[in-house]
N, C-alpha and C. Protein backbone atom coordinates (compact mmCIF):
# COMPACT_ATOMS: atom_id res chain seq x y z
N UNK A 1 0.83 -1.20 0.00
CA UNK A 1 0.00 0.00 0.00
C UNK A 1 0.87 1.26 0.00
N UNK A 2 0.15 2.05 -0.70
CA UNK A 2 1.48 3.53 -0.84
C UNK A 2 0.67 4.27 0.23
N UNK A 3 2.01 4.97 1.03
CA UNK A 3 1.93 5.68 2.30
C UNK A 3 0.83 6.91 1.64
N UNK A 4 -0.06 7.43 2.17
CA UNK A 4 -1.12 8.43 1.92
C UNK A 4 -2.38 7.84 1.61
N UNK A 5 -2.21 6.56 1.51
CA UNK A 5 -3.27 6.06 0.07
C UNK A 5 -4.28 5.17 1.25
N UNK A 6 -5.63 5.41 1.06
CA UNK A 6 -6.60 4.57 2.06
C UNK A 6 -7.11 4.15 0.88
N UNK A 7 -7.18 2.88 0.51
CA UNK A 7 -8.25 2.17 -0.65
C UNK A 7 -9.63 1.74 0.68
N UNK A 8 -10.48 2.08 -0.29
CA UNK A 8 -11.99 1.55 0.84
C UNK A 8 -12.05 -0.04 0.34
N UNK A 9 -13.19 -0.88 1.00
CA UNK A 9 -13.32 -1.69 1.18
C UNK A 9 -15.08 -2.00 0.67
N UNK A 10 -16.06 -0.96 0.95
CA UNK A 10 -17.06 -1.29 1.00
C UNK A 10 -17.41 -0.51 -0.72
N UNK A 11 -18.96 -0.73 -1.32
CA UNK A 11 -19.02 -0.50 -3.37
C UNK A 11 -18.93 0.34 -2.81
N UNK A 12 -19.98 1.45 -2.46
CA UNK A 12 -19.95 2.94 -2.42
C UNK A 12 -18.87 3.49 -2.33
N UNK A 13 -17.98 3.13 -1.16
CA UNK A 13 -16.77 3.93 -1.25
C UNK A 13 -15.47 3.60 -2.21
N UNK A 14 -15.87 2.16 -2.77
CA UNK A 14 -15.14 2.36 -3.91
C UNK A 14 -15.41 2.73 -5.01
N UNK A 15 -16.78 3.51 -4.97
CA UNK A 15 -17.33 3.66 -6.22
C UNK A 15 -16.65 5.12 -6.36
N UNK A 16 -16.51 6.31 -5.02
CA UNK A 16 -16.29 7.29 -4.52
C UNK A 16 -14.78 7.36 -4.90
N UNK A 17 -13.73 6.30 -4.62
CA UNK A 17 -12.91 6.50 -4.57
C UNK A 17 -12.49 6.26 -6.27
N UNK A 18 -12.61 5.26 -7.18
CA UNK A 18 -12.92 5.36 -8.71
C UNK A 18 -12.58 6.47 -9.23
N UNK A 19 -13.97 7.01 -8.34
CA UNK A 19 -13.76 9.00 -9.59
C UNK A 19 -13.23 9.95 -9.19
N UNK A 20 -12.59 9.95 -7.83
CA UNK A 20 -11.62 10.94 -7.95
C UNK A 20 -10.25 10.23 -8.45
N UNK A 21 -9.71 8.96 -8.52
CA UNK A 21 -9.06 8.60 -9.04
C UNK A 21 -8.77 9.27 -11.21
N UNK A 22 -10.11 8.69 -11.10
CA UNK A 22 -10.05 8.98 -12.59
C UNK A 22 -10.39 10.42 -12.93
N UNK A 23 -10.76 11.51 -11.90
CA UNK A 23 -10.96 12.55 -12.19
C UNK A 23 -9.04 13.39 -12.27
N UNK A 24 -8.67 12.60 -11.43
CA UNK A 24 -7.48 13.16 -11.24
C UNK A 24 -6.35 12.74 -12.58
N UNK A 25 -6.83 11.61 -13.15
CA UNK A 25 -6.25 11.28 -14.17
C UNK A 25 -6.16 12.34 -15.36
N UNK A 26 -7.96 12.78 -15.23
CA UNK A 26 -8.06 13.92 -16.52
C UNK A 26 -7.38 15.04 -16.19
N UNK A 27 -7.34 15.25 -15.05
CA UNK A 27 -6.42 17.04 -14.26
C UNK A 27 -5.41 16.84 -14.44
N UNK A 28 -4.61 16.09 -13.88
CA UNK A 28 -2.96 15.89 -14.20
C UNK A 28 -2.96 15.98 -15.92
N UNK A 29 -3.72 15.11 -16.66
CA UNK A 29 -3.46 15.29 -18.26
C UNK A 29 -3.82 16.28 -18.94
N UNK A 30 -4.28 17.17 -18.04
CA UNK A 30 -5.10 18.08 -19.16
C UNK A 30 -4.18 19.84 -18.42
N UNK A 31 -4.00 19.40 -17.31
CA UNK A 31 -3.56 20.96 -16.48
C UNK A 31 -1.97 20.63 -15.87
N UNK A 32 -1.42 19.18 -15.69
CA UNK A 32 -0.51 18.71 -15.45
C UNK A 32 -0.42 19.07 -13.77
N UNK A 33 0.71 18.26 -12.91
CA UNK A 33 0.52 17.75 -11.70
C UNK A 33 0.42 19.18 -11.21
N UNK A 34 1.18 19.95 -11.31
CA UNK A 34 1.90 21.06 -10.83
C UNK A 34 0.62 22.25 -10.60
N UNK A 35 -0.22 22.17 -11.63
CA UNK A 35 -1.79 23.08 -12.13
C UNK A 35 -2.66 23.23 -11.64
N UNK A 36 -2.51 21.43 -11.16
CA UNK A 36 -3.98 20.74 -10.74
C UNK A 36 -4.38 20.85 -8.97
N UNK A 37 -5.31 21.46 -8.92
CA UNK A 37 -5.39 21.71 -7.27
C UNK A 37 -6.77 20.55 -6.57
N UNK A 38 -6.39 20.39 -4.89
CA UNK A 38 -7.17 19.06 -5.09
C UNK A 38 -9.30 20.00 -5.46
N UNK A 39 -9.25 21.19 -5.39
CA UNK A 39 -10.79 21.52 -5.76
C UNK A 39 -10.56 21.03 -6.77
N UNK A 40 -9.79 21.36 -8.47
CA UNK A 40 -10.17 20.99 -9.29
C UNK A 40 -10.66 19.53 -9.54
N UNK A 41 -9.95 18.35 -8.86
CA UNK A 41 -9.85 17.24 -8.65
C UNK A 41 -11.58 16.86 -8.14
N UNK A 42 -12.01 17.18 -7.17
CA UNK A 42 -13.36 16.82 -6.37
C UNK A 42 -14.59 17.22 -6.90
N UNK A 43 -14.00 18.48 -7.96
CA UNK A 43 -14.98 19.02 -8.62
C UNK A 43 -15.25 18.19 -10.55
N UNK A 44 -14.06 17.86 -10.52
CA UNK A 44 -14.49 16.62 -11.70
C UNK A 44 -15.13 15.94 -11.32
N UNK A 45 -14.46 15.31 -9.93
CA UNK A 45 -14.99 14.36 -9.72
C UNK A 45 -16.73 14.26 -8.68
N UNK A 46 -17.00 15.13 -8.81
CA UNK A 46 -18.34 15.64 -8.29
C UNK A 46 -18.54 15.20 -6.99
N UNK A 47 -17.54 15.12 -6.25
CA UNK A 47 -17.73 14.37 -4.57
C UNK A 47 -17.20 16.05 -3.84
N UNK A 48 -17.23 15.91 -2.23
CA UNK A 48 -16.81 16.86 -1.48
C UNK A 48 -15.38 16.62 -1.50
N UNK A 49 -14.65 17.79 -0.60
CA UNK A 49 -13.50 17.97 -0.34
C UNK A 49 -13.16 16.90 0.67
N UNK A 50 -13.82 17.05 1.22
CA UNK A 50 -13.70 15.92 2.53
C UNK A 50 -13.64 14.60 2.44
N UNK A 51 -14.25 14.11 0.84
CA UNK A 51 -14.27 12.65 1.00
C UNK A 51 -12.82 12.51 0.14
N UNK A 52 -12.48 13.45 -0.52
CA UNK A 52 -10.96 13.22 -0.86
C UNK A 52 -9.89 13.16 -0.01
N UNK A 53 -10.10 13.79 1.09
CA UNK A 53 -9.01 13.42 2.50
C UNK A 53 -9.00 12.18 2.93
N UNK A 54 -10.60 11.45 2.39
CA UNK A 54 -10.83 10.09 3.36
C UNK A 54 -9.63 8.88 2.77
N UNK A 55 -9.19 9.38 1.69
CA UNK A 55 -8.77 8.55 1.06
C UNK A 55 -6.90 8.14 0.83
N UNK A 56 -7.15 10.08 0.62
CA UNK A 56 -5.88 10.23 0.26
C UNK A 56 -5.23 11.38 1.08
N UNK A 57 -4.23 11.16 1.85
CA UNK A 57 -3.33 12.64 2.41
C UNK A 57 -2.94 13.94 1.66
N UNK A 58 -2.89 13.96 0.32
CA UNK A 58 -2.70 14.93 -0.80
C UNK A 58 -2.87 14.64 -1.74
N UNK A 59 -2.02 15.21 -2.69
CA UNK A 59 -2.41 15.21 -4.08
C UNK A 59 -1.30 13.87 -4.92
N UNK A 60 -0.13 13.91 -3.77
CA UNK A 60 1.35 13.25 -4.54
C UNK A 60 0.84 11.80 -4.18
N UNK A 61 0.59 11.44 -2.72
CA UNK A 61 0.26 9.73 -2.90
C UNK A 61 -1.13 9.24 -3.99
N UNK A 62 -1.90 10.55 -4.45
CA UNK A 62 -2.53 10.04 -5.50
C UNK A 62 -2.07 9.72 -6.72
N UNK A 63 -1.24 10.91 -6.84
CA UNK A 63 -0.81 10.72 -8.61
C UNK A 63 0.29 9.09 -8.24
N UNK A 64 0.82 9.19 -6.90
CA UNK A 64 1.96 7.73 -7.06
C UNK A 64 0.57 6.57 -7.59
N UNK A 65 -0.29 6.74 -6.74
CA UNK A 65 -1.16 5.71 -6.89
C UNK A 65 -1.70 5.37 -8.22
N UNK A 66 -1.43 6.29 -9.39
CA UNK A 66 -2.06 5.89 -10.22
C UNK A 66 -0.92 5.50 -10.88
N UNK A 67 0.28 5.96 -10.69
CA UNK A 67 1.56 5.74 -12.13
C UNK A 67 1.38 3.94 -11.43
N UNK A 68 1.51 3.85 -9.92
CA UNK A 68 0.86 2.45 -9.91
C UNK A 68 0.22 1.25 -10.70
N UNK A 69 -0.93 2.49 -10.55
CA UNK A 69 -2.54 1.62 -11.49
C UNK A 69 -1.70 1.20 -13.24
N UNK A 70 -0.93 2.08 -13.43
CA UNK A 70 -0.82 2.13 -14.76
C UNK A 70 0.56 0.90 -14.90
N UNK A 71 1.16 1.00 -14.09
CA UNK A 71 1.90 -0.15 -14.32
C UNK A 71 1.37 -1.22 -14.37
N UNK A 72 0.70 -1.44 -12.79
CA UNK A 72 -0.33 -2.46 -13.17
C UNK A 72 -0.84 -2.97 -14.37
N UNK A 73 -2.06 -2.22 -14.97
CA UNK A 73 -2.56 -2.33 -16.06
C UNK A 73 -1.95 -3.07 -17.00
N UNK A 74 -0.86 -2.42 -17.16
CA UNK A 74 0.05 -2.37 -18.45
C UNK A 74 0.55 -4.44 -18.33
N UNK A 75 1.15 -4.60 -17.14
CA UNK A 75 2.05 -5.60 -17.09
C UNK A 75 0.64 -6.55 -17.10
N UNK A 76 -0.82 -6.40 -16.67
CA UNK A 76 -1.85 -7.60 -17.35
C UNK A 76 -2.14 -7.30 -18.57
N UNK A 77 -2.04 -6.43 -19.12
CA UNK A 77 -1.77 -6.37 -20.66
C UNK A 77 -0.94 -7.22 -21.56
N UNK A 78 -0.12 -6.99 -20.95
CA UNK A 78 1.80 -7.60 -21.77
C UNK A 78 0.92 -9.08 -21.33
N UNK A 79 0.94 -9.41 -20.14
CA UNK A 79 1.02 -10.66 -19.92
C UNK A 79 0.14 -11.05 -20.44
N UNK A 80 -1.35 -10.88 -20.91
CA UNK A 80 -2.51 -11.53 -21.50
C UNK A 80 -2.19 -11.83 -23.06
N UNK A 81 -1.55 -10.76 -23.53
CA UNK A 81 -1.40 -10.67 -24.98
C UNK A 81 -0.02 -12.10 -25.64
N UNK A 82 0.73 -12.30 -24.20
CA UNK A 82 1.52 -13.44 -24.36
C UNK A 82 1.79 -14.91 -24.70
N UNK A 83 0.33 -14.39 -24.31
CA UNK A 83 0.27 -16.38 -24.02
C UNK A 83 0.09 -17.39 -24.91
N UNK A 84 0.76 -18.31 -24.59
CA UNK A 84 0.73 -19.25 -25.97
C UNK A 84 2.15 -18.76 -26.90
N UNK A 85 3.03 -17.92 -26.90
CA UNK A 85 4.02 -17.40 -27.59
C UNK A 85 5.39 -18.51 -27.27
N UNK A 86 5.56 -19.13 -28.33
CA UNK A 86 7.02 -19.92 -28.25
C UNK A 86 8.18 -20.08 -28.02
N UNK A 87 8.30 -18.38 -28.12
CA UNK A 87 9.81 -18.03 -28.51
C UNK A 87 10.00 -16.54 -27.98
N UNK A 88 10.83 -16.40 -27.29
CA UNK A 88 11.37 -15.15 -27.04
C UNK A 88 11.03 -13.76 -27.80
N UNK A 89 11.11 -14.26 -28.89
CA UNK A 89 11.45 -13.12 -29.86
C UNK A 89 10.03 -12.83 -30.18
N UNK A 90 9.32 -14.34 -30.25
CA UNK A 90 7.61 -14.14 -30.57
C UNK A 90 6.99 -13.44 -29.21
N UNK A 91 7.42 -13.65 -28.51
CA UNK A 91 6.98 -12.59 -26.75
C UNK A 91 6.98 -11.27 -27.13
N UNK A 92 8.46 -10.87 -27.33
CA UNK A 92 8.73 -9.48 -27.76
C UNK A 92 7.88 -8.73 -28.80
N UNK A 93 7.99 -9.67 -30.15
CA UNK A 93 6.95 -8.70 -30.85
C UNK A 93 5.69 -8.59 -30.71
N UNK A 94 4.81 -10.09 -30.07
CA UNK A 94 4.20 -9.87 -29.88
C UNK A 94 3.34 -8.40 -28.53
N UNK A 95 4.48 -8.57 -27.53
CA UNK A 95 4.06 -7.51 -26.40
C UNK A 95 4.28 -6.28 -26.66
N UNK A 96 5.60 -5.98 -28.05
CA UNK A 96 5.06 -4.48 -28.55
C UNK A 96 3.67 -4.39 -29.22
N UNK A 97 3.41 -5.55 -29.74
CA UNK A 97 2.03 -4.84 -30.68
C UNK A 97 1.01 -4.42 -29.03
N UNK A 98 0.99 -5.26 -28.55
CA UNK A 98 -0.09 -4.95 -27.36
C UNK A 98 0.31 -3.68 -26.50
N UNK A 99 1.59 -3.61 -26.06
CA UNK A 99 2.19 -1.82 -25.69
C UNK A 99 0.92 -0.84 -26.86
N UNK A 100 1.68 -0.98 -28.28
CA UNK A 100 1.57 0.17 -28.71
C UNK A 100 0.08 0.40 -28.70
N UNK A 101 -1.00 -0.55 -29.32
CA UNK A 101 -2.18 -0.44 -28.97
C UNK A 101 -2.64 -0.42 -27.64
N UNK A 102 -2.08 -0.83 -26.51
CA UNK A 102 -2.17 0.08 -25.19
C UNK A 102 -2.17 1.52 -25.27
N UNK A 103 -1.07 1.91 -25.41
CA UNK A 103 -0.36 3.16 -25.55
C UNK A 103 -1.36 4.06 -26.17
N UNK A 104 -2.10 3.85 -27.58
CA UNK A 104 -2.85 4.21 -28.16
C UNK A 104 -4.40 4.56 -27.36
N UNK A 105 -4.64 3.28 -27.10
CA UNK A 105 -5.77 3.50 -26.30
C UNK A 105 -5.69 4.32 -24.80
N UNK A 106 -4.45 4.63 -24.18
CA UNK A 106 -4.61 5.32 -23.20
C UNK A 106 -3.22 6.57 -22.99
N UNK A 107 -3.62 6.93 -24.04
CA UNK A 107 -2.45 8.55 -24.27
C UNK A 107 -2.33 8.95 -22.90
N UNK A 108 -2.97 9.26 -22.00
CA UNK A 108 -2.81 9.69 -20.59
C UNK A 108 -1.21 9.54 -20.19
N UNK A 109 -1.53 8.22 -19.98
CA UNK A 109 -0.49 7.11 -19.78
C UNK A 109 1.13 7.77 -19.66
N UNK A 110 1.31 8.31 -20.78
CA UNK A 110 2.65 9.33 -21.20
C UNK A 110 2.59 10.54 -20.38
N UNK A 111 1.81 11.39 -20.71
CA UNK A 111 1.94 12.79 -19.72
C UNK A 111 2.41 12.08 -17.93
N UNK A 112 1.54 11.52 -17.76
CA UNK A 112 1.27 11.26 -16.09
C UNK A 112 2.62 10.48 -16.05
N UNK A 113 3.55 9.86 -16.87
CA UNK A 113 4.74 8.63 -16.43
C UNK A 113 6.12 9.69 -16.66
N UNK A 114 5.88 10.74 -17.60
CA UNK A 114 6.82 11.62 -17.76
C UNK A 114 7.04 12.45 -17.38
N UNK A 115 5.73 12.66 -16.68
CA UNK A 115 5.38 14.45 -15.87
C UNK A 115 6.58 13.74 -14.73
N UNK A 116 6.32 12.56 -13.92
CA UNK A 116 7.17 12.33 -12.35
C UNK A 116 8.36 12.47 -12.36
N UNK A 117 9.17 12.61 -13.53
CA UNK A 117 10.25 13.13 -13.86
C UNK A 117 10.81 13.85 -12.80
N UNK A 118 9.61 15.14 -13.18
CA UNK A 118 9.89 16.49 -12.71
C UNK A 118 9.34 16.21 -11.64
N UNK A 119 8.48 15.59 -10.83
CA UNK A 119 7.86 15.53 -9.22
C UNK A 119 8.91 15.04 -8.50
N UNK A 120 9.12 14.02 -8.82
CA UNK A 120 9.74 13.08 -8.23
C UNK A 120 11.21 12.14 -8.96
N UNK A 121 12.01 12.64 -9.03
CA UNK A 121 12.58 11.52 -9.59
C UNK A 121 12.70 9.76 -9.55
N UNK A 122 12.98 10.11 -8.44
CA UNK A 122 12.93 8.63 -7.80
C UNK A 122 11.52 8.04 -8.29
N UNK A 123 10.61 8.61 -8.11
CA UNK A 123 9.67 8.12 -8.64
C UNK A 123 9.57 7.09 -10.31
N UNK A 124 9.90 8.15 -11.07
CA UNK A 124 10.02 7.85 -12.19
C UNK A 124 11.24 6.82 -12.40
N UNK A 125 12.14 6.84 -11.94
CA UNK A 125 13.58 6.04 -12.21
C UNK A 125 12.92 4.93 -11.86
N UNK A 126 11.96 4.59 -10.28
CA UNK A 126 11.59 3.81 -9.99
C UNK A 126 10.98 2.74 -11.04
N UNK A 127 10.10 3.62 -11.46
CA UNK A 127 8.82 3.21 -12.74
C UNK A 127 9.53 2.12 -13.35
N UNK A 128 10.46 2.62 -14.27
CA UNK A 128 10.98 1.77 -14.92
C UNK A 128 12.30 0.87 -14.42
N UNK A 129 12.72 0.49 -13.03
CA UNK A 129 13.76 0.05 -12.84
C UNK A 129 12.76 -1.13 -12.54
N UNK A 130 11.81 -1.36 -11.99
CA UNK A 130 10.56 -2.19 -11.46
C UNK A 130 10.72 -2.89 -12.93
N UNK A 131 9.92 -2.02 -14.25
CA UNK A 131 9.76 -3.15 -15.01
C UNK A 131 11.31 -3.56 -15.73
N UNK A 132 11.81 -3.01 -15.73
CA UNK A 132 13.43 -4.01 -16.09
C UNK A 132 13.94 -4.91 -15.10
N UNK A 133 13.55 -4.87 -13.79
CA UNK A 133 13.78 -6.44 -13.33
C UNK A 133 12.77 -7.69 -13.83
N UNK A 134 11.89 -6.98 -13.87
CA UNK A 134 10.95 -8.09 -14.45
C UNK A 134 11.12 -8.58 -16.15
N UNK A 135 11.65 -7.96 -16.41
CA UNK A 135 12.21 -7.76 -17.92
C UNK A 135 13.36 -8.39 -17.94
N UNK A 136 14.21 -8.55 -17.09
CA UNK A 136 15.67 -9.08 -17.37
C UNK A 136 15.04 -10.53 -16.57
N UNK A 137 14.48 -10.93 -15.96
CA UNK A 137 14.04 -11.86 -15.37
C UNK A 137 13.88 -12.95 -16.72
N UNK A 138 12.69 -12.44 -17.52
CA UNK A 138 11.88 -13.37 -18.31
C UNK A 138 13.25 -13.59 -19.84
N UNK A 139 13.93 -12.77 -19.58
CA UNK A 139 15.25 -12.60 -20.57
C UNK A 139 15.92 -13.62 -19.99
N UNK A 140 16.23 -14.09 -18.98
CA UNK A 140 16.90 -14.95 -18.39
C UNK A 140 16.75 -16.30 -19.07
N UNK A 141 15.43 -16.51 -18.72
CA UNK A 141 14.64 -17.48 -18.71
C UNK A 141 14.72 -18.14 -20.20
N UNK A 142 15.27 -16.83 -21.20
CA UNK A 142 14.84 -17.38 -22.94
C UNK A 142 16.28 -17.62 -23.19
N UNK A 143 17.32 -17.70 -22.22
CA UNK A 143 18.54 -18.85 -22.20
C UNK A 143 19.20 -18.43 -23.55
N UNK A 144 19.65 -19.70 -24.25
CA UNK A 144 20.09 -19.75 -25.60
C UNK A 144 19.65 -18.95 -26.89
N UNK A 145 18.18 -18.06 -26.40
CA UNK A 145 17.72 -18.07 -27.99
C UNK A 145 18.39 -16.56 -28.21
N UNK A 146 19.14 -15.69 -27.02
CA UNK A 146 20.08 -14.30 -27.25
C UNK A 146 21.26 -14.59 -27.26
N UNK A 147 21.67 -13.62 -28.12
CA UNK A 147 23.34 -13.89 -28.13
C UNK A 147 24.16 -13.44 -26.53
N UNK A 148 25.17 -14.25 -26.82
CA UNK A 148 25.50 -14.24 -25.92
C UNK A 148 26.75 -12.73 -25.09
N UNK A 149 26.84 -12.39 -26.33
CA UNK A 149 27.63 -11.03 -26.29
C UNK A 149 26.77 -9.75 -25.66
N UNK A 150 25.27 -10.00 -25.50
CA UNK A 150 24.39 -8.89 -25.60
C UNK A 150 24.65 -9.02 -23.43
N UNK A 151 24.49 -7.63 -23.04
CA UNK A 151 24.46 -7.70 -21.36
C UNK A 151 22.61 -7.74 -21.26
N UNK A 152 22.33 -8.55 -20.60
CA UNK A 152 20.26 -8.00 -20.84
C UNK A 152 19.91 -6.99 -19.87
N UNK A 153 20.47 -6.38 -19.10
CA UNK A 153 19.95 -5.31 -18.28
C UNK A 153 19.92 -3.96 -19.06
N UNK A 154 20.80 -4.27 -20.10
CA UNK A 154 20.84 -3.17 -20.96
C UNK A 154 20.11 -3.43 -22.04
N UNK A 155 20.09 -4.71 -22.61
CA UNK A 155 18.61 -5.13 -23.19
C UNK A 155 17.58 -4.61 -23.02
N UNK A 156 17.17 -4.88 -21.36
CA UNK A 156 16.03 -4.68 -21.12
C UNK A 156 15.39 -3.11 -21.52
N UNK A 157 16.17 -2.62 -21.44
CA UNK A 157 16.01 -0.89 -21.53
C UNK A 157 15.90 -0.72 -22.95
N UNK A 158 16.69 -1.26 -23.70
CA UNK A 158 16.68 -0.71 -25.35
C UNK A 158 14.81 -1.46 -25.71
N UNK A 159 14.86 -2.72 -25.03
CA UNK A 159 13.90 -3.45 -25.50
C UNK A 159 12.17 -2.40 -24.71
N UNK A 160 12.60 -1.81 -23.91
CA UNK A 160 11.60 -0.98 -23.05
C UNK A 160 11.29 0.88 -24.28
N UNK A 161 12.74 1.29 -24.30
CA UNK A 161 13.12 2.12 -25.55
C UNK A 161 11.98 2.16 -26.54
N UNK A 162 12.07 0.93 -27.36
CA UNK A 162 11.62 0.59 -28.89
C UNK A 162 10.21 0.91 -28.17
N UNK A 163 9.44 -0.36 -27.35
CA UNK A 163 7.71 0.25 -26.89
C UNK A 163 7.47 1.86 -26.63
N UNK A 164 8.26 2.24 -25.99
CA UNK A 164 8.27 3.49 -25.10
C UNK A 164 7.55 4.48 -26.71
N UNK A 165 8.92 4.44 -27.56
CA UNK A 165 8.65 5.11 -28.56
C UNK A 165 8.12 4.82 -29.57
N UNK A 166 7.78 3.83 -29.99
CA UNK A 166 6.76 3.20 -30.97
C UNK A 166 5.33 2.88 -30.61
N UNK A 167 5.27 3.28 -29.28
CA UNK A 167 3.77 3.94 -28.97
C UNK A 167 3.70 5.56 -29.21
N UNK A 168 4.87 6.09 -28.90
CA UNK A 168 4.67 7.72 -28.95
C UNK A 168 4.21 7.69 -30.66
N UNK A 169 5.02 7.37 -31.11
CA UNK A 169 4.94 7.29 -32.55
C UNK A 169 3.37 7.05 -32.55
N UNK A 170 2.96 6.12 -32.40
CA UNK A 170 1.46 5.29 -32.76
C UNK A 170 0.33 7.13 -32.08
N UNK A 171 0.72 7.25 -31.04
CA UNK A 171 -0.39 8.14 -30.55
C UNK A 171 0.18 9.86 -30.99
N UNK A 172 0.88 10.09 -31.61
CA UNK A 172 1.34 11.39 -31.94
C UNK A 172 1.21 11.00 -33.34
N UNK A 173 0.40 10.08 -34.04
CA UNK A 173 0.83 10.23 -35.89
C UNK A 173 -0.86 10.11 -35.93
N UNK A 174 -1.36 9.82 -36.69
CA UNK A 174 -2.82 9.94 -37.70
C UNK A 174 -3.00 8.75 -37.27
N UNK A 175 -4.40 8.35 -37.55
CA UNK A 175 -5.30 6.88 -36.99
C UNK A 175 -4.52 5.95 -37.12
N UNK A 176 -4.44 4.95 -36.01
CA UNK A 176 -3.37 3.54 -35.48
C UNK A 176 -4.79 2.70 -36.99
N UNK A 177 -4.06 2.44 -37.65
CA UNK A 177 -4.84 1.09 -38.53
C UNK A 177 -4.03 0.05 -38.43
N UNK A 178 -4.53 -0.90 -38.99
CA UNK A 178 -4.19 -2.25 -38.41
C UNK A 178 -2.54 -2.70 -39.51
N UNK A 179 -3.14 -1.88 -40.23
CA UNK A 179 -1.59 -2.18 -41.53
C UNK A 179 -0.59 -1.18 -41.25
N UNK A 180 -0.86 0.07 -40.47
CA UNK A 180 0.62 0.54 -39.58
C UNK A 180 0.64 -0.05 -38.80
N UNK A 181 -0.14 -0.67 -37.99
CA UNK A 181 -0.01 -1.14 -36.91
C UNK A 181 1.52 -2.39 -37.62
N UNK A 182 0.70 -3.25 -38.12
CA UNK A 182 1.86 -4.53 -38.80
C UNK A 182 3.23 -3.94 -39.39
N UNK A 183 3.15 -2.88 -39.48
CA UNK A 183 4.05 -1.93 -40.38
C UNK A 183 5.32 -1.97 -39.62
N UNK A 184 5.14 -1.40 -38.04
CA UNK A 184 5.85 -1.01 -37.01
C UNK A 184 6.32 -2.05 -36.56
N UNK A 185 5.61 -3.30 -36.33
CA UNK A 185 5.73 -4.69 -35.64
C UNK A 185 6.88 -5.33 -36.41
N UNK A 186 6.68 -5.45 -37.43
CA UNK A 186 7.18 -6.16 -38.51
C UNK A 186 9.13 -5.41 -38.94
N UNK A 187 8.64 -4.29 -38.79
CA UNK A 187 10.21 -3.84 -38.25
C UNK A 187 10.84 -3.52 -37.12
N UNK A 188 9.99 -3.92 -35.84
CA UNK A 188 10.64 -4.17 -35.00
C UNK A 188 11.25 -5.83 -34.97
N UNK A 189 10.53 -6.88 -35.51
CA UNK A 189 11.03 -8.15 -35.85
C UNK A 189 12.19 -8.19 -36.52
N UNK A 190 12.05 -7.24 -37.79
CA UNK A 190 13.29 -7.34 -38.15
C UNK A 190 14.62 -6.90 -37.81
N UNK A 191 14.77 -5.88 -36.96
CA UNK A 191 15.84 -5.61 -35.98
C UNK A 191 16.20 -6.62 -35.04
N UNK A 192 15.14 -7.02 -33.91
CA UNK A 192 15.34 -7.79 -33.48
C UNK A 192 15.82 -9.49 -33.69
N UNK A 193 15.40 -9.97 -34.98
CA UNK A 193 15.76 -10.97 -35.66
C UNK A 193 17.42 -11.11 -36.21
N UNK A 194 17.94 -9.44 -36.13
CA UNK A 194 18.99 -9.46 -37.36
C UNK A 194 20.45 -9.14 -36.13
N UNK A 195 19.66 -8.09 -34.68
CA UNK A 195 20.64 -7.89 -33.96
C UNK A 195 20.56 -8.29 -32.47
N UNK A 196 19.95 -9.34 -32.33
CA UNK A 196 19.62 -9.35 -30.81
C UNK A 196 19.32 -11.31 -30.79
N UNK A 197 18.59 -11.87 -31.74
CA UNK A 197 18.10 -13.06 -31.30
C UNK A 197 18.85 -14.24 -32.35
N UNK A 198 19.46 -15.09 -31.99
CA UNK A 198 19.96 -16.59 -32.63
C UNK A 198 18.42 -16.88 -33.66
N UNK A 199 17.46 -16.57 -33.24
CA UNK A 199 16.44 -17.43 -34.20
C UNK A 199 16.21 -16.65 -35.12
N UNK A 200 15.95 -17.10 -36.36
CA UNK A 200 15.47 -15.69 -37.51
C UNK A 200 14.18 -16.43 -38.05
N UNK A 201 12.91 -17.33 -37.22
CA UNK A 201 11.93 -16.66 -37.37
C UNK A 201 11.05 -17.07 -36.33
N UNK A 202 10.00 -16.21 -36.54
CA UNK A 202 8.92 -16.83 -35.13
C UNK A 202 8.51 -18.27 -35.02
């Protein structure tokens, strides 16, 4: 549990607690952390001032709470979109296509993970040092099929890199269709096929 943060227990109050969550999502994205005051927050979210104290001590264990939520999210994403995948390399491309159409579907996502930069560092360094252990973990695990010259902690980051920005790409360009979509995928395979993996095909 993050220090500030009261999650309720009973619907109502998690119904309560929901929308200032998600009200705060739209304030931070739309006015950024720094803008956003907790009235604006209670007043999206159409509850009192008071029931936002019930929950949360300020404004910072909320926004932690959501770069949270969003990791969360993200890593049952990756992991759903996985399954059944053979091969290392078929993991990888497959979990960028699911990033970037993540990414797509929840632009937020970027402002609120880049804004903590500037809040917090630690915060943000955090963000992603979390998913590169888990990242060098499952790298472990695919043994023989990387070369052996490659270090994977530094993997993990280039391999974090390519999603990072091939979602920016996807949500900063004109409608995600399904044939850019394959467009992007398909050359991330081929990098990966030509400089990173022993197997050259899925």
């Amino acid at each position: 549990m993050i220090d500030g943060v009261r999650k309720p227990v009973s619907r109502t109050a998690i119904k309560s607690f929901n929308k200032l969550v998600s009200a705060a999502e739209v304030m931070f994205y739309t006015k950024g952390y720094f803008n956003t005051t907790i009235g604006d927050i209670v007043t999206r979210a159409e509850v009192g001032t008071g029931t936002f104290y019930i929950y949360f001590d300020n404004k910072y264990p909320m926004y932690e709470y959501i770069m949270t939520k969003y990791e969360r999210e993200l890593k049952t994403t990756l992991r759903e979109s996985i399954k059944g995948c053979k091969t290392r390399l078929e993991i990888e491309v497959t979990g960028v296509r699911a990033f970037i159409k993540h990414a797509y579907a929840n632009p937020t996502c970027y402002n609120l993970i880049w804004e903590s930069l500037y809040i917090n560092k630690e915060l943000f360094y955090n963000y992603y040092r979390v998913f590169a252990s888990s990242y060098v973990y499952g790298l472990i695990r695919a043994g023989k099929e990387i070369r052996e010259d490659i270090d994977l902690e530094t993997l993990a980051y280039v391999l974090m890199g390519i999603s990072n920005f091939v979602g920016l790409q996807a949500i900063s360009g004109k409608k995600l269709t399904e044939d850019k979509l394959n467009t992007m995928c398909n050359t991330i395979q081929v990098l990966l096929e030509n400089g990173v993996f022993k197997t050259n095909k899925l």
